[in-house]
Structures are given as C-alpha cells and as structure tokens.
N, C-alpha and C. Protein backbone atom coordinates (compact mmCIF):
# COMPACT_ATOMS: atom_id res chain seq x y z
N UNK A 1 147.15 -16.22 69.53
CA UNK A 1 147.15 -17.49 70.22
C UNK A 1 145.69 -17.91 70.43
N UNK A 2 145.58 -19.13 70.07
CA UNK A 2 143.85 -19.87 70.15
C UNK A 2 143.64 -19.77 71.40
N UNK A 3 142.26 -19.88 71.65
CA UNK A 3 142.05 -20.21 73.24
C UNK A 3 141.63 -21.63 73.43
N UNK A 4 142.35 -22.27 74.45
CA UNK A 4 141.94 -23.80 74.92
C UNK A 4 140.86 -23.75 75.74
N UNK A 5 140.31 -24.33 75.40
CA UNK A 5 138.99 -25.00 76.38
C UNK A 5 138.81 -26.51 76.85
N UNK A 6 138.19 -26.48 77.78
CA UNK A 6 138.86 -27.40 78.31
C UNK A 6 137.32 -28.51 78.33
N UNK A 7 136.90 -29.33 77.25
CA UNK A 7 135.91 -30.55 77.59
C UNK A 7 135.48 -31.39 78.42
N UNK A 8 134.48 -31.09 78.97
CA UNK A 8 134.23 -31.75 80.51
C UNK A 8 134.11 -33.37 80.09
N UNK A 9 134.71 -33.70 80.97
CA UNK A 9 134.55 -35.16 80.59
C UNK A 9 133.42 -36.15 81.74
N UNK A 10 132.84 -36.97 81.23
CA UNK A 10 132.03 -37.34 81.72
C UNK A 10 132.31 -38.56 82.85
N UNK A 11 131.75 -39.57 83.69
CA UNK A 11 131.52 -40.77 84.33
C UNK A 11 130.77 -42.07 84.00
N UNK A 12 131.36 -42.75 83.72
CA UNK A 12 130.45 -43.97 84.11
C UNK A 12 130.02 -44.04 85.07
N UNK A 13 129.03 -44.55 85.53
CA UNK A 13 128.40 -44.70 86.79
C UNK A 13 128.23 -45.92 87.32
N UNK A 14 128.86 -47.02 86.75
CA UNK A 14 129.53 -48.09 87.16
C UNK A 14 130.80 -48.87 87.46
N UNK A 15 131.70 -47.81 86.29
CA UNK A 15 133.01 -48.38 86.85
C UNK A 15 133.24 -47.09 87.38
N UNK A 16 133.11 -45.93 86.99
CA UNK A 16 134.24 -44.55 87.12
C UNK A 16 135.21 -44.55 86.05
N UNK A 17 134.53 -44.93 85.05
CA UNK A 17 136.04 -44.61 84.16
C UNK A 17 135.71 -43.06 83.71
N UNK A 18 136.38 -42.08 83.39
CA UNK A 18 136.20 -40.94 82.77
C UNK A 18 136.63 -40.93 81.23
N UNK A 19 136.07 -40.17 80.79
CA UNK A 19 136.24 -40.27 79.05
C UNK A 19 135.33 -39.09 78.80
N UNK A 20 135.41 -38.59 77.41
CA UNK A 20 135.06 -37.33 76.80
C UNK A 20 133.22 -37.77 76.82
N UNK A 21 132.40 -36.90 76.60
CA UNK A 21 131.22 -37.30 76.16
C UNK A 21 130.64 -38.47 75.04
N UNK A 22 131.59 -38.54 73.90
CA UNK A 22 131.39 -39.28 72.69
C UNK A 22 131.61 -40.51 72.95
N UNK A 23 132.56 -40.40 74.18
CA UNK A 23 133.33 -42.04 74.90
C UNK A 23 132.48 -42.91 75.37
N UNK A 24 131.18 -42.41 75.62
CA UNK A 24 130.38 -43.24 76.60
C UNK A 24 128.95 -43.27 75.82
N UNK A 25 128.07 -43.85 76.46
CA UNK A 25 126.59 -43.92 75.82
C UNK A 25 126.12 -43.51 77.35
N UNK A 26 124.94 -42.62 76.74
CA UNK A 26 123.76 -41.91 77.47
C UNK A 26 122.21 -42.80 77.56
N UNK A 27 121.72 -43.13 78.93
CA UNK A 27 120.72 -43.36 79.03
C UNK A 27 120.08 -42.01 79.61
N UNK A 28 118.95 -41.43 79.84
CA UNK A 28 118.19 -40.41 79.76
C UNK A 28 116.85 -41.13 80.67
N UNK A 29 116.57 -40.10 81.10
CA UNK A 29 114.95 -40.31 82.16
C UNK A 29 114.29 -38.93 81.93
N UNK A 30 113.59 -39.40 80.52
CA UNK A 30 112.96 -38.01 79.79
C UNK A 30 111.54 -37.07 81.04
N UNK A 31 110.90 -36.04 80.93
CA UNK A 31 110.22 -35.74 81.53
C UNK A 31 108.88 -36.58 81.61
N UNK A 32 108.91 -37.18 80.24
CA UNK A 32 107.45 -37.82 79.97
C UNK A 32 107.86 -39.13 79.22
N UNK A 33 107.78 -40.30 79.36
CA UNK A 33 108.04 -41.66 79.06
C UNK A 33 108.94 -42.25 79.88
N UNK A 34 109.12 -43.44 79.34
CA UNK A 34 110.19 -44.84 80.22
C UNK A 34 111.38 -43.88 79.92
N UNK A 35 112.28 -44.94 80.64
CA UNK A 35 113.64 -44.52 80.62
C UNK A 35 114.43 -45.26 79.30
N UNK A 36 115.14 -44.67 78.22
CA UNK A 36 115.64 -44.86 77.18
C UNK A 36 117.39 -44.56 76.36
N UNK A 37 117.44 -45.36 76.06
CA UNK A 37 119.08 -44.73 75.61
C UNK A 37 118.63 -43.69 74.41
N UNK A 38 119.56 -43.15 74.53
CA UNK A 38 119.88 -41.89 74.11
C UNK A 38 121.33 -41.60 72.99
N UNK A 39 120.52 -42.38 71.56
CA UNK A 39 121.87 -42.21 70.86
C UNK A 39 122.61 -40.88 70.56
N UNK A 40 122.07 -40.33 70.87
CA UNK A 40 122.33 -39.04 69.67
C UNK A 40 122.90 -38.06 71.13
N UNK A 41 123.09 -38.54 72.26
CA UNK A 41 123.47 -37.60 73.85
C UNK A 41 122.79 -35.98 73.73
N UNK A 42 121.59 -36.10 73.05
CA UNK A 42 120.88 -34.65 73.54
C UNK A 42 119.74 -34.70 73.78
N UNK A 43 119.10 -35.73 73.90
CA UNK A 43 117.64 -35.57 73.93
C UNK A 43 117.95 -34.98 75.38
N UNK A 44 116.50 -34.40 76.15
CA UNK A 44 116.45 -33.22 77.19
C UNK A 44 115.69 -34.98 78.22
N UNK A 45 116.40 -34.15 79.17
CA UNK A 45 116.22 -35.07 80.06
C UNK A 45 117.12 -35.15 81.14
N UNK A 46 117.09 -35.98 82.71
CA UNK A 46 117.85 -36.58 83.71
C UNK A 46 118.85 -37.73 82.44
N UNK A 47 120.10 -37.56 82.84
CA UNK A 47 120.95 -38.83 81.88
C UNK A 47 121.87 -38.62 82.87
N UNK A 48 122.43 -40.15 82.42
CA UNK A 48 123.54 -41.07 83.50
C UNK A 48 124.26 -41.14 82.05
N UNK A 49 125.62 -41.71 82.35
CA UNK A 49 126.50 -42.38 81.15
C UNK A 49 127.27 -43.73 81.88
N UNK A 50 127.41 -44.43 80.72
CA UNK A 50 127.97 -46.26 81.58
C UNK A 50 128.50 -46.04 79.97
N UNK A 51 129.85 -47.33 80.02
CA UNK A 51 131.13 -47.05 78.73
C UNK A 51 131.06 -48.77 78.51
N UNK A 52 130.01 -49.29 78.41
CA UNK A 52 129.54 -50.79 77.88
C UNK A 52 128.12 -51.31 78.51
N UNK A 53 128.04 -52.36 77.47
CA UNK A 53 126.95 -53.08 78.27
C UNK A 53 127.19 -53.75 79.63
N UNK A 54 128.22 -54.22 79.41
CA UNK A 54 128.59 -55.04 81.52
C UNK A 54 128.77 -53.71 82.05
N UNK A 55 129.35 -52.82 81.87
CA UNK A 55 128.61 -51.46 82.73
C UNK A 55 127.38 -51.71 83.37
N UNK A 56 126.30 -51.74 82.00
CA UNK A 56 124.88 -51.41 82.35
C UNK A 56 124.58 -52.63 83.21
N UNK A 57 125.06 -53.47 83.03
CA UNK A 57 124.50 -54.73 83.81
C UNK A 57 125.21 -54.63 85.18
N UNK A 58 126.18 -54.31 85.23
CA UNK A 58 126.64 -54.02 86.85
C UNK A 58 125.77 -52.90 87.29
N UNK A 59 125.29 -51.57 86.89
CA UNK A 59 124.47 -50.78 87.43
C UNK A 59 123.18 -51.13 87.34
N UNK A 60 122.96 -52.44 86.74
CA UNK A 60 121.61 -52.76 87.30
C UNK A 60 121.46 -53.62 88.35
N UNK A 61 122.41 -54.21 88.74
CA UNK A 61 122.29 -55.18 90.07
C UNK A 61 122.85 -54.60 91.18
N UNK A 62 123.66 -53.41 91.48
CA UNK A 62 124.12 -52.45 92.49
C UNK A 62 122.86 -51.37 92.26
N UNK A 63 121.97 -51.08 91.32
CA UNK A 63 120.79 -50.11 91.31
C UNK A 63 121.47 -48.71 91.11
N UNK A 64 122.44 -48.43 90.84
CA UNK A 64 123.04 -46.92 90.28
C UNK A 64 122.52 -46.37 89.52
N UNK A 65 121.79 -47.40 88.48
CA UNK A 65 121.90 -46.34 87.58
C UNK A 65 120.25 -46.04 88.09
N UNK A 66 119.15 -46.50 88.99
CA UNK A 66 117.60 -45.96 89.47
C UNK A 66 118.55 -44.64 90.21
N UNK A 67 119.90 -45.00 91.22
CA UNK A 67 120.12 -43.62 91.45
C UNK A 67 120.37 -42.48 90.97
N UNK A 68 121.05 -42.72 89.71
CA UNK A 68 121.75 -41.73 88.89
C UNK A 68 120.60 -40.93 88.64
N UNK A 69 119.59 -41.62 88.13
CA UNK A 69 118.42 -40.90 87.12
C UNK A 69 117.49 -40.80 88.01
N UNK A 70 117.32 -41.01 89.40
CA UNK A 70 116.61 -40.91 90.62
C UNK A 70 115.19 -41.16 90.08
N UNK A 71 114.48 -42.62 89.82
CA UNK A 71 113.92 -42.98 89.21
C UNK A 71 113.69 -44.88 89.34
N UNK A 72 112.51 -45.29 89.27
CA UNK A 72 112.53 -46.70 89.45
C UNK A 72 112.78 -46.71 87.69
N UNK A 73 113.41 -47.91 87.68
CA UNK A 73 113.84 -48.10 86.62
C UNK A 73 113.15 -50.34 86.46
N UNK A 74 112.23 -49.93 85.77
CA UNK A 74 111.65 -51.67 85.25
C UNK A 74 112.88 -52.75 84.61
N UNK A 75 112.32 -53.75 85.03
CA UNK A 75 113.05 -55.06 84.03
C UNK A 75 113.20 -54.56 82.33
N UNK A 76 111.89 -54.06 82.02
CA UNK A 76 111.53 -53.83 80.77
C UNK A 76 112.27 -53.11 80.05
N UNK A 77 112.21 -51.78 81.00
CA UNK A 77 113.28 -50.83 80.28
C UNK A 77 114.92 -51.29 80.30
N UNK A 78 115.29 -51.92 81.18
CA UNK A 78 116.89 -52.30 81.33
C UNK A 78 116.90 -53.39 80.10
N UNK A 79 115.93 -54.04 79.98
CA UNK A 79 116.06 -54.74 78.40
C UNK A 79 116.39 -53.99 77.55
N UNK A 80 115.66 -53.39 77.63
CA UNK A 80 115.36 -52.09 76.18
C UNK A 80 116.47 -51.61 75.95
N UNK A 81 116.66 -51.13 76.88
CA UNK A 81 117.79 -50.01 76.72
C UNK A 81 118.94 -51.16 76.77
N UNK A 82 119.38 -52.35 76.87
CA UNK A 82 120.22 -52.77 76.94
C UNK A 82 120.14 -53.74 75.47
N UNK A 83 119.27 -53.89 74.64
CA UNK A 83 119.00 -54.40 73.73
C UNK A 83 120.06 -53.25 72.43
N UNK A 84 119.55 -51.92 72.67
CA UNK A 84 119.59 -50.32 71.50
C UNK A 84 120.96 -50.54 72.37
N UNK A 85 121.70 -50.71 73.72
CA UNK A 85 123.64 -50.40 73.79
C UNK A 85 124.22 -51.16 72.96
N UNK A 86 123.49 -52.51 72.98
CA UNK A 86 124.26 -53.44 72.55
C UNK A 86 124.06 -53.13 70.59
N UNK A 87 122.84 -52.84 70.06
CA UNK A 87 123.12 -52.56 68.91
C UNK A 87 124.36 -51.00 68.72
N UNK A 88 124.30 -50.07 69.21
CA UNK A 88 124.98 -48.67 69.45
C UNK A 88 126.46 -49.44 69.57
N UNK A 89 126.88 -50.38 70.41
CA UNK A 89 128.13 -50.92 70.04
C UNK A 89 128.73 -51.96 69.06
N UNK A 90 127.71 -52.54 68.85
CA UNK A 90 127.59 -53.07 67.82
C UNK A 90 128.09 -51.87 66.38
N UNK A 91 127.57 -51.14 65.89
CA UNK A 91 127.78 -50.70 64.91
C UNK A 91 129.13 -49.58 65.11
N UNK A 92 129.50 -48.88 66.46
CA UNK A 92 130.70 -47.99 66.80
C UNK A 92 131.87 -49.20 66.12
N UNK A 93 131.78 -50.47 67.10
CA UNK A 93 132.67 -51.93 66.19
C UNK A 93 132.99 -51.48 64.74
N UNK A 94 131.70 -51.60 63.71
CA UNK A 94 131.69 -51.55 62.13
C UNK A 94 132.52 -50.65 61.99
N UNK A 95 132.21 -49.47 62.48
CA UNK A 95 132.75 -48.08 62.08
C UNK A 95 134.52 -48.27 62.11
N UNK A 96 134.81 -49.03 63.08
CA UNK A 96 136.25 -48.44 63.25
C UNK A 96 136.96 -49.37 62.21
C-alpha cells in the first residue's frame, strides 16, 4: 500500500481562498533587493501568495501584503510585480 501525503496547501492573503501551491502566485521579499514576484515559487526569501491580480490590488489598499512580507512595500514595486502577475496569468490563460 502507497503512502499518502498530504500537500500543504497554501493562502491567499487577500481573499483566504486555499489552493495547492501551483494554485496561486508567489511574491517574495528576498534578503537583498525590492520585493518581486516569484515565478518559479522557490526563489529563497519572506513570500506571501494572492490567486489574481484583484487579489494583489485588494492587498495593496488593506496593506497585507507590507504585512505578510513584514516589509514597506513602494508604489514601484506593486507595479512591478503587478505588471510580471498579470503577464504569469496571462500566459497560465494560453496554456489551458
């Protein structure tokens, strides 16, 4: 008999929805630079997860996600990083 294991599943940090790791996109608050999404969910770092861009935009006007990653978080970077979700869903779209 196989053994089950059981996949931790992760949070949005704006709605609460739960979903597997792959379900969501990772922003990251690396040791050394801005704060950045995180396609690939391993770079080393503080990371939050949000399951869209109106996610990210609701955790930027409630400030969750400066809490999540306990971190001021700039205009600049919430562009940024909201520029690379929106391409990251953009292409998950193509794929399916």
């Amino acid at each position: 008999m196989p053994i089950q294991t059981n996949k931790r599943q992760r949070t949005c940090i704006s709605c609460g929805a739960t979903r597997e790791k792959g379900g969501l996109f990772r922003i990251v608050r690396p040791a050394e630079g801005p704060v950045a999404f995180d396609g690939s969910g391993r770079r080393s770092g503080r990371g939050a997860y949000v399951c869209s861009g109106a996610c990210l935009a609701t955790a930027r006007k409630t400030r969750k996600l400066e809490r999540a990653l306990r971190c001021k978080v700039t205009d600049e970077d919430y562009d940024r990083v909201l520029r690379e979700l929106a391409l990251a869903e953009a292409s998950e779209q193509n794929e399916e």
